[in-house]
C-alpha atoms as a PDB file:
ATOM      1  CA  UNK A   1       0.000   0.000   0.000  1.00  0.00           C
ATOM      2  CA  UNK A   2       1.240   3.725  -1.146  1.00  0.00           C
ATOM      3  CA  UNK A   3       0.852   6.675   1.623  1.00  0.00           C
ATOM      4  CA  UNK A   4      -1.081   8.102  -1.626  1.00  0.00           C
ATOM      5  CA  UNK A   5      -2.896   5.413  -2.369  1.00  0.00           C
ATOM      6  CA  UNK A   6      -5.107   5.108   0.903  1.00  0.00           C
ATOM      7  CA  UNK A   7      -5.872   8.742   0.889  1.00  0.00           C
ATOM      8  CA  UNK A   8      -9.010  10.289  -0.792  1.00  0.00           C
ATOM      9  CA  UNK A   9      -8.933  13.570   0.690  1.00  0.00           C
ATOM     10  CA  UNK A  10      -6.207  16.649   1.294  1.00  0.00           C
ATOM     11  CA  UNK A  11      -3.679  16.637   3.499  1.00  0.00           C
ATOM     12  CA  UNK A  12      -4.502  19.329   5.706  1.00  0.00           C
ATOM     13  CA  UNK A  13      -1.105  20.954   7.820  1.00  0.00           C
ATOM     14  CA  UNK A  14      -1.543  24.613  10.068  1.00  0.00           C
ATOM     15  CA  UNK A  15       1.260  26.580   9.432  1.00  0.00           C
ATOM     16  CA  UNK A  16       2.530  29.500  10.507  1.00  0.00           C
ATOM     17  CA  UNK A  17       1.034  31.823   8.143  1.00  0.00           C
ATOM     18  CA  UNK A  18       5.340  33.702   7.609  1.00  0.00           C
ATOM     19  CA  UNK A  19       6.151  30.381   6.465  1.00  0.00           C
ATOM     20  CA  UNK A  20       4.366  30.747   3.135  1.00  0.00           C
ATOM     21  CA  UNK A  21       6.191  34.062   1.995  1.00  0.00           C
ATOM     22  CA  UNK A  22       3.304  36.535   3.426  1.00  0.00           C
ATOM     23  CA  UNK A  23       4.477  39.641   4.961  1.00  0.00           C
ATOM     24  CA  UNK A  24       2.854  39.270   8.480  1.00  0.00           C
ATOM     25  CA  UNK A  25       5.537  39.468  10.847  1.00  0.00           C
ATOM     26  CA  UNK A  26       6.550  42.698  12.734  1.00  0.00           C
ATOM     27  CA  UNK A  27       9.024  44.417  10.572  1.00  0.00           C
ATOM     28  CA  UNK A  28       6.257  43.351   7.136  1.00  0.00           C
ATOM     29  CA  UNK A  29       8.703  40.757   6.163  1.00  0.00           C
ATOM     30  CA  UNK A  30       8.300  36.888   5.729  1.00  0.00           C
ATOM     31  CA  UNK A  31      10.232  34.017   5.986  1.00  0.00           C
ATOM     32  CA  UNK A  32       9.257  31.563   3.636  1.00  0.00           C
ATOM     33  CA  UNK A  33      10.555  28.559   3.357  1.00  0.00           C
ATOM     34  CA  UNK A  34      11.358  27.005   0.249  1.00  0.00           C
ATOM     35  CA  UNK A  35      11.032  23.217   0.927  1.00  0.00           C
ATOM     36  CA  UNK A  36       7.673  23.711   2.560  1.00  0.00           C
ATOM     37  CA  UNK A  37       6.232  25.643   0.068  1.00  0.00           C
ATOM     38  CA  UNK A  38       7.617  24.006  -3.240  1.00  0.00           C
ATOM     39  CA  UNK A  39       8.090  20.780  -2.046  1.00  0.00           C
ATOM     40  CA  UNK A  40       5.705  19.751   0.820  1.00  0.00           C
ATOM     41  CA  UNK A  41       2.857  22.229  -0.709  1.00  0.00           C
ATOM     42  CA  UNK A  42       2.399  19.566  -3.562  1.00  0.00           C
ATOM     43  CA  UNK A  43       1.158  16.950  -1.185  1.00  0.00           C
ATOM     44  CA  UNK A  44      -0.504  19.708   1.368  1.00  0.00           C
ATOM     45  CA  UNK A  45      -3.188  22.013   1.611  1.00  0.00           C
ATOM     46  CA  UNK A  46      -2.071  24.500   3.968  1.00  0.00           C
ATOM     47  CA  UNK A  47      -4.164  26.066   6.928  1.00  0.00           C
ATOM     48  CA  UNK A  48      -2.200  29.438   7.349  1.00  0.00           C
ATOM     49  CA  UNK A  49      -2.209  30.778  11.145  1.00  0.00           C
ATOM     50  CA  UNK A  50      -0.488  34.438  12.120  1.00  0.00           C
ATOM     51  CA  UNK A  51      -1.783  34.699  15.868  1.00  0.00           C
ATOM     52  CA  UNK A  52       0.012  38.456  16.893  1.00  0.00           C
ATOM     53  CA  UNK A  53      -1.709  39.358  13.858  1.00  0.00           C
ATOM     54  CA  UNK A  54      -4.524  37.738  14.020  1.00  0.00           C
ATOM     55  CA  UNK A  55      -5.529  39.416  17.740  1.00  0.00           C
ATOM     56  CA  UNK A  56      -4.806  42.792  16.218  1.00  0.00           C
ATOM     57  CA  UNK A  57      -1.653  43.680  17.108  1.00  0.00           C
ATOM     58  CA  UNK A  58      -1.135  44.544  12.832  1.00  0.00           C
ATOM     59  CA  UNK A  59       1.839  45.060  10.618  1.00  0.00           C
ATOM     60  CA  UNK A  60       4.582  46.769  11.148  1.00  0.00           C
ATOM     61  CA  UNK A  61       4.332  45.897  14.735  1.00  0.00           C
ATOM     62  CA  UNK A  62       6.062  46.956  18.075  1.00  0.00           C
ATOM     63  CA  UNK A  63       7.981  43.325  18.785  1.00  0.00           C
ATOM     64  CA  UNK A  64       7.145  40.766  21.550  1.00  0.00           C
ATOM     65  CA  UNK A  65       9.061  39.016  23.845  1.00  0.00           C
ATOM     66  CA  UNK A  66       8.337  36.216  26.400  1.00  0.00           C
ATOM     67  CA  UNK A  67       8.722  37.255  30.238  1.00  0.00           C
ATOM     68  CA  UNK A  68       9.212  35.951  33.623  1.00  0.00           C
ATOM     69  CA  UNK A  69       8.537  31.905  34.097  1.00  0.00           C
ATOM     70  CA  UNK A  70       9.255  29.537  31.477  1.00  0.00           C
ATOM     71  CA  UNK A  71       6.262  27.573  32.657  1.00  0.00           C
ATOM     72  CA  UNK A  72       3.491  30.556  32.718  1.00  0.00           C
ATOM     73  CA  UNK A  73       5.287  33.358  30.745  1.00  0.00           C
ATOM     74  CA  UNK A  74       3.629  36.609  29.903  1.00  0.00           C
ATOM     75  CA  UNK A  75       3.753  38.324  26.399  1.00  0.00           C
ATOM     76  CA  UNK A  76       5.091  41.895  26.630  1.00  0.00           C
ATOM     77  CA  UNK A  77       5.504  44.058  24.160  1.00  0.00           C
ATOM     78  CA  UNK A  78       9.266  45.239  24.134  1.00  0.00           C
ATOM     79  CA  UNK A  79       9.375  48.711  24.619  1.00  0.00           C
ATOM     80  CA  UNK A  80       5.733  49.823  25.411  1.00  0.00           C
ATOM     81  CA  UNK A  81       5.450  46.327  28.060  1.00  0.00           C
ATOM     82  CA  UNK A  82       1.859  46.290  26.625  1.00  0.00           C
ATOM     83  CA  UNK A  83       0.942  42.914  28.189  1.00  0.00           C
ATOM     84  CA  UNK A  84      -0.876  40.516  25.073  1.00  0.00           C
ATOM     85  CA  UNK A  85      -1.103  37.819  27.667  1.00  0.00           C
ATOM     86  CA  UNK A  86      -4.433  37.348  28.444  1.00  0.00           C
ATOM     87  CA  UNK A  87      -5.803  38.470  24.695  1.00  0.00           C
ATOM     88  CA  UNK A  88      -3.190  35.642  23.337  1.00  0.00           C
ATOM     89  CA  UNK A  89      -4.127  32.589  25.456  1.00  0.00           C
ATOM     90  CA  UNK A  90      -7.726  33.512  24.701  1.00  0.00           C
ATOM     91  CA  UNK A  91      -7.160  33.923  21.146  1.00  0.00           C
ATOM     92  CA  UNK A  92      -5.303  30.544  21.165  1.00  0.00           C
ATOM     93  CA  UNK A  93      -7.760  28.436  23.349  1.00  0.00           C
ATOM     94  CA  UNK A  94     -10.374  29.671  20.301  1.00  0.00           C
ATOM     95  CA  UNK A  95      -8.194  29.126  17.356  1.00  0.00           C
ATOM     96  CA  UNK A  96      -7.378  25.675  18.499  1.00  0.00           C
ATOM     97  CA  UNK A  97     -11.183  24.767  18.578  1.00  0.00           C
ATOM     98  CA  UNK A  98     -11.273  25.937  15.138  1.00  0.00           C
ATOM     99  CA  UNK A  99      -8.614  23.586  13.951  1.00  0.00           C
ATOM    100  CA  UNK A 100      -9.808  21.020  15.169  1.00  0.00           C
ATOM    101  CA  UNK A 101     -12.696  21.181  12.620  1.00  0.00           C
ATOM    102  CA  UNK A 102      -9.962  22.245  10.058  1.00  0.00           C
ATOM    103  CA  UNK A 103      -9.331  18.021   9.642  1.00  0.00           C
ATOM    104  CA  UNK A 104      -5.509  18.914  10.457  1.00  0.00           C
ATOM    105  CA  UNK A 105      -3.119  16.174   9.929  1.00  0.00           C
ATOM    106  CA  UNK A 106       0.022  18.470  11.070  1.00  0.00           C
ATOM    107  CA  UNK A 107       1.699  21.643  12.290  1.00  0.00           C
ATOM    108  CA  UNK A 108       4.386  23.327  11.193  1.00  0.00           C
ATOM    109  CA  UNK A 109       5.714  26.218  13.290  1.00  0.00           C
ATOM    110  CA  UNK A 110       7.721  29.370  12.892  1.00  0.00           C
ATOM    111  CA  UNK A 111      10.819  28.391  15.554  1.00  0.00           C
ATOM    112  CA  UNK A 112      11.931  31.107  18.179  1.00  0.00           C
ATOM    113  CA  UNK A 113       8.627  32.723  17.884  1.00  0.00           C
ATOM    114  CA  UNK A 114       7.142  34.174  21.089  1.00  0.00           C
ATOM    115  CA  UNK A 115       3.435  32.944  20.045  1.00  0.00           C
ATOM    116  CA  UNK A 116       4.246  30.128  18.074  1.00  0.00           C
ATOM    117  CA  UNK A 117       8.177  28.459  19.001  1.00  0.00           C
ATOM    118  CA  UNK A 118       7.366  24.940  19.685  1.00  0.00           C
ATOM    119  CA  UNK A 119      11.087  24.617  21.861  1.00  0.00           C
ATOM    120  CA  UNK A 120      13.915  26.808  23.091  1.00  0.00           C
ATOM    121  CA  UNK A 121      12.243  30.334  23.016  1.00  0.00           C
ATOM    122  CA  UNK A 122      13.637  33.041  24.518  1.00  0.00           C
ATOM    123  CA  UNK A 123      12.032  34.111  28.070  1.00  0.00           C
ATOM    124  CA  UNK A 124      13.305  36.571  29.842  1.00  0.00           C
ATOM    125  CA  UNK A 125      13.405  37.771  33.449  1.00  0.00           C
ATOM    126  CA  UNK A 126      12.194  40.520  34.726  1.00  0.00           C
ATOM    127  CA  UNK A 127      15.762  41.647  35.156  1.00  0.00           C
ATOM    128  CA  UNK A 128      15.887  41.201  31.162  1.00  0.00           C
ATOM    129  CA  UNK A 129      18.391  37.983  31.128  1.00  0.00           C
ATOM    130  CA  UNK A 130      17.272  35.607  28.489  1.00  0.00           C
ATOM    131  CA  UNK A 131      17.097  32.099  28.856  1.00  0.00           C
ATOM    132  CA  UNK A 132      15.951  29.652  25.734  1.00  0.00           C
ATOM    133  CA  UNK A 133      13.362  27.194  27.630  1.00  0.00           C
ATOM    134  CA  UNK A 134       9.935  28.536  26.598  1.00  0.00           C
ATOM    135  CA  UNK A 135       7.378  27.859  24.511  1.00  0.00           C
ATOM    136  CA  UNK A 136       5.363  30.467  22.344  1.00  0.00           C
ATOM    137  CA  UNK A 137       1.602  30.895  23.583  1.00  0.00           C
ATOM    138  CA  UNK A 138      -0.383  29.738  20.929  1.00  0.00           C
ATOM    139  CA  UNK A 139       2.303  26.811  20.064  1.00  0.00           C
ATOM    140  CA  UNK A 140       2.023  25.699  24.064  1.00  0.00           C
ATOM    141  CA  UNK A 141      -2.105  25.646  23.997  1.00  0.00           C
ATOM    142  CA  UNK A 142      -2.358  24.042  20.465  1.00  0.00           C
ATOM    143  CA  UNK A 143      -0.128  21.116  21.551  1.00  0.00           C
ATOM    144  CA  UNK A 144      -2.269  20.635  24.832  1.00  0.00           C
ATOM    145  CA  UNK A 145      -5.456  20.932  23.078  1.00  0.00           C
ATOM    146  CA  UNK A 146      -4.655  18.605  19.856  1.00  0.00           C
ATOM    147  CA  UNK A 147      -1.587  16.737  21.406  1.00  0.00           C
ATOM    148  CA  UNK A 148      -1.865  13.619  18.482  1.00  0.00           C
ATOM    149  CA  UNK A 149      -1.828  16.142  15.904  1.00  0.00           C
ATOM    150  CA  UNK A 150       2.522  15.644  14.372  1.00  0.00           C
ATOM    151  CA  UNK A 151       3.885  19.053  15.005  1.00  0.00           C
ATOM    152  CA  UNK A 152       7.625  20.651  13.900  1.00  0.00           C
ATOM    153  CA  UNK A 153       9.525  23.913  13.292  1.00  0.00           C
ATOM    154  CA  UNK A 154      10.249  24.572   9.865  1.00  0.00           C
ATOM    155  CA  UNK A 155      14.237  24.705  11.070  1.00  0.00           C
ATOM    156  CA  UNK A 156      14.022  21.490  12.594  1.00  0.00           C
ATOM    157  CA  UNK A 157      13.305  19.835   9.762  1.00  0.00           C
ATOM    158  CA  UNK A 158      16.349  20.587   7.606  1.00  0.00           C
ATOM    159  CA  UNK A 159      17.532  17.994   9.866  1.00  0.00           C
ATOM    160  CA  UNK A 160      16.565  14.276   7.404  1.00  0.00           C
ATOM    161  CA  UNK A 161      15.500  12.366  10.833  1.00  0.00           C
ATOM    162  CA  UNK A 162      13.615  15.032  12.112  1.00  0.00           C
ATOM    163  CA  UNK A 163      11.829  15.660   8.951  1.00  0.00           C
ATOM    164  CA  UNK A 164      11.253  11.842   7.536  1.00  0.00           C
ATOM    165  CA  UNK A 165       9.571  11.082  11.179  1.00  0.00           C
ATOM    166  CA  UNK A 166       7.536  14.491  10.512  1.00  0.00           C
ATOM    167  CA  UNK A 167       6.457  12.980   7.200  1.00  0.00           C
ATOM    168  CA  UNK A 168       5.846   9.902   8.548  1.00  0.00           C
ATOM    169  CA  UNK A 169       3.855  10.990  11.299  1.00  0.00           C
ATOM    170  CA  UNK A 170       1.580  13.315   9.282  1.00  0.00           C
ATOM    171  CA  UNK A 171       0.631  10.727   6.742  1.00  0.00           C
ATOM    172  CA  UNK A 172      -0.290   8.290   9.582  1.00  0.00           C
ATOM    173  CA  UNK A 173      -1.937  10.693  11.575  1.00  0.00           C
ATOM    174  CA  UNK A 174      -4.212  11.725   7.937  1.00  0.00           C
ATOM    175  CA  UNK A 175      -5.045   7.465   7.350  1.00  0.00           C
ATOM    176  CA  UNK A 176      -5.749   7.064  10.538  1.00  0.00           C
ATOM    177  CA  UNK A 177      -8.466   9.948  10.409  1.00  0.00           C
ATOM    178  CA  UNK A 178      -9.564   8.139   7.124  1.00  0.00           C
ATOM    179  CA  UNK A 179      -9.755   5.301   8.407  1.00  0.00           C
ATOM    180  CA  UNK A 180     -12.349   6.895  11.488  1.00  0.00           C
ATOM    181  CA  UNK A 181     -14.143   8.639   8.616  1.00  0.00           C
ATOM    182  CA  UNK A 182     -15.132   5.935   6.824  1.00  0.00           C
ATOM    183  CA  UNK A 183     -16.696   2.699   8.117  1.00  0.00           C
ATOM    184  CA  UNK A 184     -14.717   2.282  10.997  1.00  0.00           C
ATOM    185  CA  UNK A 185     -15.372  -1.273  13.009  1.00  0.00           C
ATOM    186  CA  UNK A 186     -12.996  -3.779  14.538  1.00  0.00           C
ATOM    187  CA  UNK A 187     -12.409  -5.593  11.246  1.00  0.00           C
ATOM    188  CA  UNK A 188     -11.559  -2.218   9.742  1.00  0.00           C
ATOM    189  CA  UNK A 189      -8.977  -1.705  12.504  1.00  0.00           C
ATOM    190  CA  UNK A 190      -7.483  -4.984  12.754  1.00  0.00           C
ATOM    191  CA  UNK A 191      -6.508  -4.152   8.506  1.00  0.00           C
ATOM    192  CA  UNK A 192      -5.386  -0.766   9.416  1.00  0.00           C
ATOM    193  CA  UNK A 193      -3.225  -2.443  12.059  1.00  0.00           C
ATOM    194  CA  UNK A 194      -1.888  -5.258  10.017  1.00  0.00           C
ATOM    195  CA  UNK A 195      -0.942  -3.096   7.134  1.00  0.00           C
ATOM    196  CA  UNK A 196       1.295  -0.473   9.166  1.00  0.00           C
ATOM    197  CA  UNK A 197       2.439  -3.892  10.960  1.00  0.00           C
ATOM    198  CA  UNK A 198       6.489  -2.823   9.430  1.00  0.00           C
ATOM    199  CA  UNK A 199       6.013   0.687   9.837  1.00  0.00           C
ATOM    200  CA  UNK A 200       5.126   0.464  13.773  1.00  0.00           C
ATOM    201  CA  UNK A 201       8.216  -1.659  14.372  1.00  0.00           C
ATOM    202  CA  UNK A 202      10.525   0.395  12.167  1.00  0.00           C
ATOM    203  CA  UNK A 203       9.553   2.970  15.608  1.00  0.00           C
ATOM    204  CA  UNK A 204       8.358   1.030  18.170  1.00  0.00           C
ATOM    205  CA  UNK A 205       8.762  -2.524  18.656  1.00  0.00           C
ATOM    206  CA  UNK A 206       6.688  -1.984  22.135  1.00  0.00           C
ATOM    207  CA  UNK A 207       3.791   0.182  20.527  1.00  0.00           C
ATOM    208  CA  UNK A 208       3.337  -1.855  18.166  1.00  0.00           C
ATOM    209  CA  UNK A 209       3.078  -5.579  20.951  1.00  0.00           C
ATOM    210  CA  UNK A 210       1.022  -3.310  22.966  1.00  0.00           C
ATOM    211  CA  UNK A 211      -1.468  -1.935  19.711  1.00  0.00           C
ATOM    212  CA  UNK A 212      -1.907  -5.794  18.847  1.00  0.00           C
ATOM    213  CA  UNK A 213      -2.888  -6.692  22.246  1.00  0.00           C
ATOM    214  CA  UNK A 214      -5.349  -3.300  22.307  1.00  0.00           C
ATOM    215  CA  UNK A 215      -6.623  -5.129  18.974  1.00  0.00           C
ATOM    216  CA  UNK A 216      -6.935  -8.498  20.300  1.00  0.00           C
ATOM    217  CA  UNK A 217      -9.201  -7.524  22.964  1.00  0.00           C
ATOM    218  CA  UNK A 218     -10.999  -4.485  21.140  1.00  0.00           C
ATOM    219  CA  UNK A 219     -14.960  -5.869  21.963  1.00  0.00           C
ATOM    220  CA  UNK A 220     -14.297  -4.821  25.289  1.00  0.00           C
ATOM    221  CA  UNK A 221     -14.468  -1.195  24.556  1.00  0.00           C
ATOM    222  CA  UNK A 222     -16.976   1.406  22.992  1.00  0.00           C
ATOM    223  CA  UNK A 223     -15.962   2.539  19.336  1.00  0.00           C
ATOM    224  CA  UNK A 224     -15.052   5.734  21.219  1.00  0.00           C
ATOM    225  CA  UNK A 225     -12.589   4.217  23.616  1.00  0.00           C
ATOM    226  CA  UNK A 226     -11.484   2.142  20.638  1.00  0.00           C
ATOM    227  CA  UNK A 227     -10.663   4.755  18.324  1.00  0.00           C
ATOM    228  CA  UNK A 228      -8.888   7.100  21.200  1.00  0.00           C
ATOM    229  CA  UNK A 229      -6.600   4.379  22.726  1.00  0.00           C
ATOM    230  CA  UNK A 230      -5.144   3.114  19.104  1.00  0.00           C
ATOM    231  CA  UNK A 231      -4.367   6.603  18.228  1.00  0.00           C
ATOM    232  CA  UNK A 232      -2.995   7.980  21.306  1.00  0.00           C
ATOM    233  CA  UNK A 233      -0.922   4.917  21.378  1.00  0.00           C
ATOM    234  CA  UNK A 234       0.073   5.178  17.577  1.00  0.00           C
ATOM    235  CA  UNK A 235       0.916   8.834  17.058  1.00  0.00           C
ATOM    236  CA  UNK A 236       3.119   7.806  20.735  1.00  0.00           C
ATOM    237  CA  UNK A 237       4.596   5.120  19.288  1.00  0.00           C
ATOM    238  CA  UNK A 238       5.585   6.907  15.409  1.00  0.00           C
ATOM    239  CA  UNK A 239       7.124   9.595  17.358  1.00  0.00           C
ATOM    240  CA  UNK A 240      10.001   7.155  18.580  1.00  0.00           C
ATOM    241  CA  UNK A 241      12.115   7.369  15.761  1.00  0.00           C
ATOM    242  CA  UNK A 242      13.597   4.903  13.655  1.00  0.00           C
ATOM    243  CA  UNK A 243      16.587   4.096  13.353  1.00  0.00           C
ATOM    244  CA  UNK A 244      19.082   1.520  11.470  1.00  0.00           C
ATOM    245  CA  UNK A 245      19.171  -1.343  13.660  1.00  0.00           C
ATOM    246  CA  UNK A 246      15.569  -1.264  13.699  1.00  0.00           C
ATOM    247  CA  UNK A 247      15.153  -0.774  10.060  1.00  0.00           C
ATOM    248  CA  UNK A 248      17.148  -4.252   9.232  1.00  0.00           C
ATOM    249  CA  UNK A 249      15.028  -6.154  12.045  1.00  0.00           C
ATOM    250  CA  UNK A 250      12.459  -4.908   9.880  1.00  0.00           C
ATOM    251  CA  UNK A 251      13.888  -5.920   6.624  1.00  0.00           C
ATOM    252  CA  UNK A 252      14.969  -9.377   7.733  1.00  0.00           C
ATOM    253  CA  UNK A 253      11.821  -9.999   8.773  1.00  0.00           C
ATOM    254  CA  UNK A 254      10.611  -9.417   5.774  1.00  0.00           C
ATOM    255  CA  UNK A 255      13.550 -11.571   4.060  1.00  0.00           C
ATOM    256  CA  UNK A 256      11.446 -14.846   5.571  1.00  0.00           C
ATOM    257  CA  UNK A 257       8.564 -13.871   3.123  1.00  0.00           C
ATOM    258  CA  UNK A 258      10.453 -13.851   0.126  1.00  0.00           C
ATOM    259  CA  UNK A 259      12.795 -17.177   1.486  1.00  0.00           C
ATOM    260  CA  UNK A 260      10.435 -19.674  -0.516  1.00  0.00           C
ATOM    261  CA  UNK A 261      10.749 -18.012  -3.585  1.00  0.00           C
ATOM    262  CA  UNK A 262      14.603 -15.945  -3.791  1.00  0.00           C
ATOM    263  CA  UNK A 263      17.116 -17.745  -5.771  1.00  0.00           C
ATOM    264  CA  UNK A 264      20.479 -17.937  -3.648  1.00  0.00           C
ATOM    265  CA  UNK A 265      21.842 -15.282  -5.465  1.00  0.00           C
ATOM    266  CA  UNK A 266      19.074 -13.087  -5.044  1.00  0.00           C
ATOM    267  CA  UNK A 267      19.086 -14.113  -1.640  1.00  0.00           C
ATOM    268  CA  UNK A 268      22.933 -13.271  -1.339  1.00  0.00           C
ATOM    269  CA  UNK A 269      22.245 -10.059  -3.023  1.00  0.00           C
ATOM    270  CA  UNK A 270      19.534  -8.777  -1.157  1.00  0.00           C
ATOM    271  CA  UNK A 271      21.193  -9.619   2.101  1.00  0.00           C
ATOM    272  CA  UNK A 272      24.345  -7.892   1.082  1.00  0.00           C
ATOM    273  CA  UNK A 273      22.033  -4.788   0.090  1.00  0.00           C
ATOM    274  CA  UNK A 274      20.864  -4.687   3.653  1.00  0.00           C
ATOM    275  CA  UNK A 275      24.671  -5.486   5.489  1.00  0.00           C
ATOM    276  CA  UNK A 276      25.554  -2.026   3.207  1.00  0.00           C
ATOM    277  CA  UNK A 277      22.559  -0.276   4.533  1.00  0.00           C
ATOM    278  CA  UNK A 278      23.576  -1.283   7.789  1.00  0.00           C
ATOM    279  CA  UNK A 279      27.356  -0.157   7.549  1.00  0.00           C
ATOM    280  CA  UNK A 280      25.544   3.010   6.248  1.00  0.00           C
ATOM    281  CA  UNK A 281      27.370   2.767   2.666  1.00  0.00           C
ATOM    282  CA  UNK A 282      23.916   3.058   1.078  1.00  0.00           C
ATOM    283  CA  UNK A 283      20.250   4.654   2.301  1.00  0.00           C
ATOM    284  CA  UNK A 284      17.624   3.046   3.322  1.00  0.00           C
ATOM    285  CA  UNK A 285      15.469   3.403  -0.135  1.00  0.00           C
ATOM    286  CA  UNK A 286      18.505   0.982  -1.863  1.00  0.00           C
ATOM    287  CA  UNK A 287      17.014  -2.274  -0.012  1.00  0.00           C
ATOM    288  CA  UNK A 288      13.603  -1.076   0.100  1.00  0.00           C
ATOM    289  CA  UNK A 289      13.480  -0.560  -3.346  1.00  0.00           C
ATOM    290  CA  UNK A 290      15.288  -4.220  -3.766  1.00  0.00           C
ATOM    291  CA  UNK A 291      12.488  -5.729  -1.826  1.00  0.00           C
ATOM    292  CA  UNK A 292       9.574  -3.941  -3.529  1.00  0.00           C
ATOM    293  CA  UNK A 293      11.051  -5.262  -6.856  1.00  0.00           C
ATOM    294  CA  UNK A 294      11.222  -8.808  -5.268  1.00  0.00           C
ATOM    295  CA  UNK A 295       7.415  -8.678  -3.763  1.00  0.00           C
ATOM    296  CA  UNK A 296       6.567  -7.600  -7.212  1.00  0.00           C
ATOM    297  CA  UNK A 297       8.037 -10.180  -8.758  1.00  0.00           C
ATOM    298  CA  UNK A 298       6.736 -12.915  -6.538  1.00  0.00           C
ATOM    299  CA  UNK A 299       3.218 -11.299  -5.788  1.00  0.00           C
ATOM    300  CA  UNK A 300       3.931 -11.490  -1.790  1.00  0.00           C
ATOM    301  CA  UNK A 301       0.443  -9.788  -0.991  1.00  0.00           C
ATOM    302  CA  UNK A 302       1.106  -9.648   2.860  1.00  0.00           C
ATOM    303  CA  UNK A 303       4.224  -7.549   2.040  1.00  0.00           C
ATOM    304  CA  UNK A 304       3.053  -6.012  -1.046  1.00  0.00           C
ATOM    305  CA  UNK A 305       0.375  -3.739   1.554  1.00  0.00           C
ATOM    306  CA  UNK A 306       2.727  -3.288   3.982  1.00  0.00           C
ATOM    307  CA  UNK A 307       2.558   0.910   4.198  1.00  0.00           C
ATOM    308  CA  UNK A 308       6.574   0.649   5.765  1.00  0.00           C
ATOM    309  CA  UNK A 309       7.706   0.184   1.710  1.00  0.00           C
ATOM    310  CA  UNK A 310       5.849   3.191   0.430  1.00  0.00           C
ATOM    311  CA  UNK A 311       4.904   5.375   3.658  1.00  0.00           C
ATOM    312  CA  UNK A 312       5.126   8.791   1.847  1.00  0.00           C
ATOM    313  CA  UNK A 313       5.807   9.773  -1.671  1.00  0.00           C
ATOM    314  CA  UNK A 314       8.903   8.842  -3.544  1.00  0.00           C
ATOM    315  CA  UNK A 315       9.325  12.382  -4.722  1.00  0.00           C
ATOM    316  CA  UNK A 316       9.837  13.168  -0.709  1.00  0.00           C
ATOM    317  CA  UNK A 317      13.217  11.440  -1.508  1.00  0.00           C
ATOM    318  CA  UNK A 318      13.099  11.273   2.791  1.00  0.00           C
ATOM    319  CA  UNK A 319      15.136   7.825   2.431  1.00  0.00           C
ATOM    320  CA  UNK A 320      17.459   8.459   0.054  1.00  0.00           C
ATOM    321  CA  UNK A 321      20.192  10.379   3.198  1.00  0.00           C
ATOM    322  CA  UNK A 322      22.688   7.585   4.430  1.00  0.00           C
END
């Protein structure tokens, strides 16, 4: 199964509203970002946010700044002190009702912001000594309110790890919600679970034990309890990222479907393929792309579904970094 291919409708992402090239910060300039907007925005629809314009404070601006505790900051403006506090955490509680009609799938936002830095923003004491272990306002309540929902900065994901297990998250996170859209049962479920079987241990060998048993024993709960215990336990256990030793358990594993029907020497090459994978001499994509030829070739349907060979587009290139 293709990350496209079980998807009928948009991929919805919130974004910080800079991010896209418009000229909403507080000096009227932008800082759009190239990959997200001419890469990711073929996939994505994008649900533009700008929250210190958005309650009014306009453009140009007088700047903001976090102050005083880390944990319960206020939002001063820099010279005048005007205190946004209150009309920002308001603002935010709202707006985060609001998206979560949107049918988001993601976040991405603007890093060191004061109202949306999802990590290491600037607060500073009332003496004026900065320190970087805040969170912007509306960042802090949308992550509380929609905590499943894959967030990032737009500068953490120039790092490949960071970004792939964005990717990976977000196209999840949108089958999932397809998945409760549509005619969602147990039967439904158990699929949905067998087909990201690869993809859940390429993370999270113990997410993916524990999601089986939640499975095994899903008549005991209410659709309800159903639906919000596999995805709070999914999302959990995609955020673990993956890594290479993980990746060849994964790929060996799949080696024992193909056993039957591999000549030796495409046995002998495909397990080299993976020992240079592992050595890191070639990406990840090399040996998946080996195996998906293989599958092909040999019509291995249980593989041939799995979402772990195709869980985002190829044109992502996300597993083609050693």
């Amino acid at each position: 199964m293709k990350a496209e291919e079980s998807i009928t409708r948009p991929i919805r992402i919130g974004i910080s509203m800079c991010l896209l090239g418009e000229k909403v910060r507080f000096d009227s300039g932008h800082k759009k970002d190239r990959f997200i907007t001419d890469t990711l925005g073929r996939f994505f629809e994008f649900v533009p946010a700008c929250p210190e314009l958005e309650v009014g404070m306009g453009v140009p601006r007088e700047p903001v700044r976090l102050v005083g505790s880390p944990e319960h900051p206020r939002m001063v403006g820099v010279k005048s002190e005007t205190d946004w506090t209150e009309i920002m955490n308001k603002y935010s509680v709202e707006k985060a009702k609001v998206l979560i009609n949107a049918g988001l799938s993601g976040f991405i936002f603007k890093s060191d912001s004061p109202s949306c830095g999802m990590e290491r923003v600037r607060v500073y004491t009332e003496a004026g000594m900065p320190s970087k272990n805040g969170r912007g306002l509306f960042a802090n309540v949308f992550m509380k309110e929609l905590p499943l929902i894959p967030v990032e900065e737009e500068g953490r994901l120039n790092d490949n790890k960071i970004r792939e297990n964005f990717i990976v998250r977000v196209f999840s996170y949108h089958r999932f919600r397809e998945l409760i859209a549509g005619k969602f049962s147990l039967g439904a479920l158990v699929q949905f679970h067998t087909v990201h079987k690869y993809l859940l241990l390429a993370h999270s060998p113990k997410h993916y034990e524990a999601l089986g048993r939640l499975v095994a024993s899903g008549k005991r709960f209410t659709k309800d309890e159903l639906i919000e215990k596999y995805g709070s336990m999914l999302m959990e256990g995609l955020a673990v990222k993956s890594n290479s030793k993980k990746n060849v358990n994964v790929l060996h594993h799949i080696i024992g479907f193909l056993r039957d029907q591999l000549t030796m020497l495409e046995k002998e090459d495909l397990i080299q393929t993976i020992n240079d994978y592992h050595r890191e001499l070639v990406p990840l994509i090399v040996p998946i792309t080996l195996i998906r030829h293989y599958v092909k070739k040999y019509d291995i349907a249980y593989i041939k579904n799995q979402v772990y060979l195709t869980p985002h587009p190829k044109e992502l290139m996300l597993r083609n970094h050693v």
